[in-house]
C-alpha atoms as a PDB file:
ATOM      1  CA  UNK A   1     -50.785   4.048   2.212  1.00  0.00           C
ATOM      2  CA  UNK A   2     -48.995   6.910   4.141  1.00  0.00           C
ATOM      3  CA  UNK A   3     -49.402   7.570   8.016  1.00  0.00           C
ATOM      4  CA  UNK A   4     -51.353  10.313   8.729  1.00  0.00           C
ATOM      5  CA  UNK A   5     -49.311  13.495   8.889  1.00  0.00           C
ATOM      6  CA  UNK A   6     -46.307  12.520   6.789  1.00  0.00           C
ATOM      7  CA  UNK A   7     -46.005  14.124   3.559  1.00  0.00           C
ATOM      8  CA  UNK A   8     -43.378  13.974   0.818  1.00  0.00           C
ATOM      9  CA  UNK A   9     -40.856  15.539   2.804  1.00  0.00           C
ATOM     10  CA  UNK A  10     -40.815  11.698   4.440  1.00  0.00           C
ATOM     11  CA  UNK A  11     -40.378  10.343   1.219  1.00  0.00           C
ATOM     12  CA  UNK A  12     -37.938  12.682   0.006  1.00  0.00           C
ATOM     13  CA  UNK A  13     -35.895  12.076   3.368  1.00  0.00           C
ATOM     14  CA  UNK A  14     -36.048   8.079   3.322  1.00  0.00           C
ATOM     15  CA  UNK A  15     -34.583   9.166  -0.573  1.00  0.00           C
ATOM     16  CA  UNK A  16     -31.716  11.030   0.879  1.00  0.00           C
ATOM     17  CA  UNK A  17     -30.628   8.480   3.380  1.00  0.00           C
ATOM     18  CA  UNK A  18     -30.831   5.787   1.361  1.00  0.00           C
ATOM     19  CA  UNK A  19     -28.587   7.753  -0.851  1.00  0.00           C
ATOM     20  CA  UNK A  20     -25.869   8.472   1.974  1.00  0.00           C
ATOM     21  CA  UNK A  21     -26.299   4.666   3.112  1.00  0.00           C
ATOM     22  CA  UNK A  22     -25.423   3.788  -0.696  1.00  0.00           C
ATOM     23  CA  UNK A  23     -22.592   6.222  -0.654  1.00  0.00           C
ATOM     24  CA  UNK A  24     -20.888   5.119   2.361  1.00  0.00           C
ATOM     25  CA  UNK A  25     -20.842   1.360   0.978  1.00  0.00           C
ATOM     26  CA  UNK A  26     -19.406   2.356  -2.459  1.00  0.00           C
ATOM     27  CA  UNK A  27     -16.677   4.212   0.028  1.00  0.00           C
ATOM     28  CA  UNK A  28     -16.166   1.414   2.284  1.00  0.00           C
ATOM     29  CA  UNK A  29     -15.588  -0.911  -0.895  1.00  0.00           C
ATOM     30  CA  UNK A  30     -13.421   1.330  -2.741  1.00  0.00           C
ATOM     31  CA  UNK A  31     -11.092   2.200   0.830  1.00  0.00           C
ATOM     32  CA  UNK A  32     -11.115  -2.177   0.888  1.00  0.00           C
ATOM     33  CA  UNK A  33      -9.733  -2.827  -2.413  1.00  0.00           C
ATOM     34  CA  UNK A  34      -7.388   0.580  -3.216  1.00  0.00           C
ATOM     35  CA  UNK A  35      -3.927  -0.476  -1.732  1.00  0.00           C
ATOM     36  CA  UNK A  36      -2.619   1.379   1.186  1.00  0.00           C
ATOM     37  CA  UNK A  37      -0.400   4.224   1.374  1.00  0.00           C
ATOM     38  CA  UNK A  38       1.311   3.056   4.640  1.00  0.00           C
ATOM     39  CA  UNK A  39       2.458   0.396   2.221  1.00  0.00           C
ATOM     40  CA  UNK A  40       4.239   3.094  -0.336  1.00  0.00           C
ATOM     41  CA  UNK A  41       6.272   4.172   2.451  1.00  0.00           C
ATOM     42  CA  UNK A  42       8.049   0.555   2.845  1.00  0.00           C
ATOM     43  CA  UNK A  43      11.518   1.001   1.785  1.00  0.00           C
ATOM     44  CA  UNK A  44      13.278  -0.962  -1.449  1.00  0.00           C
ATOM     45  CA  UNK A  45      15.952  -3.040   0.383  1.00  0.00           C
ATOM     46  CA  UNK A  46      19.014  -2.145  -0.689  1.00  0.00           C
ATOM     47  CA  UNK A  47      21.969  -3.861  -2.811  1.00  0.00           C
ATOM     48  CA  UNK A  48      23.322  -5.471  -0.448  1.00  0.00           C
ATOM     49  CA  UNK A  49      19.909  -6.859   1.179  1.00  0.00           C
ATOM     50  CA  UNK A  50      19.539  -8.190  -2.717  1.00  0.00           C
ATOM     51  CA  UNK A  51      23.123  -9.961  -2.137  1.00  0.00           C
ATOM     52  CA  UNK A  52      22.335 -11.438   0.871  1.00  0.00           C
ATOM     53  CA  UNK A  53      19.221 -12.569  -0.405  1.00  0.00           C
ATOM     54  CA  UNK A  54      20.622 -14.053  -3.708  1.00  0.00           C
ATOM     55  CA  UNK A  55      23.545 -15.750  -1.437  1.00  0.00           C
ATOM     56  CA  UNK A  56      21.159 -17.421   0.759  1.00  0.00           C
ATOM     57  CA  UNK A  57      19.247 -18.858  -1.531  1.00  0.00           C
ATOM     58  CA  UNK A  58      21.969 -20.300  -3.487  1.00  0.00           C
ATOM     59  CA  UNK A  59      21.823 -18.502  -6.302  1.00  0.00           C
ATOM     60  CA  UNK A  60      25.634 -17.712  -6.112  1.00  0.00           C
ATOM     61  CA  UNK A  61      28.513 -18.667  -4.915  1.00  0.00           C
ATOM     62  CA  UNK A  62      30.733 -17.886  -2.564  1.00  0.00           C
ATOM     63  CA  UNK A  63      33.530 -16.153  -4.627  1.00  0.00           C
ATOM     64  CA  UNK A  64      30.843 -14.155  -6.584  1.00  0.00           C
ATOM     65  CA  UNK A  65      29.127 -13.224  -3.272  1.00  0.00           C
ATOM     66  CA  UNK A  66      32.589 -11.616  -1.527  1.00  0.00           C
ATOM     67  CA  UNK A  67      33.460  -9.989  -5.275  1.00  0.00           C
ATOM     68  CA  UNK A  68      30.231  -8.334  -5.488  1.00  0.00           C
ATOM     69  CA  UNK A  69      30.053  -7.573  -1.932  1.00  0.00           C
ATOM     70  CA  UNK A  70      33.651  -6.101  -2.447  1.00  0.00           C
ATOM     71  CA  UNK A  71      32.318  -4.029  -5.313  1.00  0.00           C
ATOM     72  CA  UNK A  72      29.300  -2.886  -3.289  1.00  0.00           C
ATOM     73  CA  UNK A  73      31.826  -1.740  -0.126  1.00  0.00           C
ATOM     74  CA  UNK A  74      33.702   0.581  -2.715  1.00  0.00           C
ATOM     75  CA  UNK A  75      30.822   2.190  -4.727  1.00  0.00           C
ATOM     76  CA  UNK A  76      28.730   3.013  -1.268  1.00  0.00           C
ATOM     77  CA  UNK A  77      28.113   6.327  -1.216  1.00  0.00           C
ATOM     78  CA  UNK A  78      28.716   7.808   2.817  1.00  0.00           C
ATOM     79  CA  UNK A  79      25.489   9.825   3.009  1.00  0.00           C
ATOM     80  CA  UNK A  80      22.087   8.441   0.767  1.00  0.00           C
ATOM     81  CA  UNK A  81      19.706  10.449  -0.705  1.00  0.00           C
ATOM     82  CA  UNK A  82      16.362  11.396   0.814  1.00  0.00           C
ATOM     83  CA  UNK A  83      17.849  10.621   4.302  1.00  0.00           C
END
């Protein structure tokens, strides 16, 4: 039963918003799940971050730690790349 004075141009319109409402869920979902690109912007830590890390966790020693460290100190380039 249709109200008096509505004619498929109602229907047709309740058609296209339903379509937009559709739309702007399957956006919302997909903007949800697909990773962030503020996260692609998060630096690698560097060698001697790595080091440190392995150090502190006990993963080496303390004479492997200062020889690497001492290799790191003498292969650092002054200036990096993309800075």
């Amino acid at each position: 039963m249709m109200f008096p004075g509505m004619g498929g141009w109602m229907m047709a319109a309740s058609g296209i918003f339903l379509l937009l409402i559709i739309g702007l869920a399957v956006v919302a979902v997909v903007a949800l799940l697909r990773p962030s690109r503020a996260g692609s912007s998060i630096s690698r830590p560097s060698a001697k971050e790595l080091l440190d890390q392995r150090y502190a966790r006990g993963e080496i020693d303390d004479e492997e730690y200062y020889r690497r460290l001492s290799v790191l100190d003498s292969t650092e380039p002054t200036t990096r790349l993309g800075d």
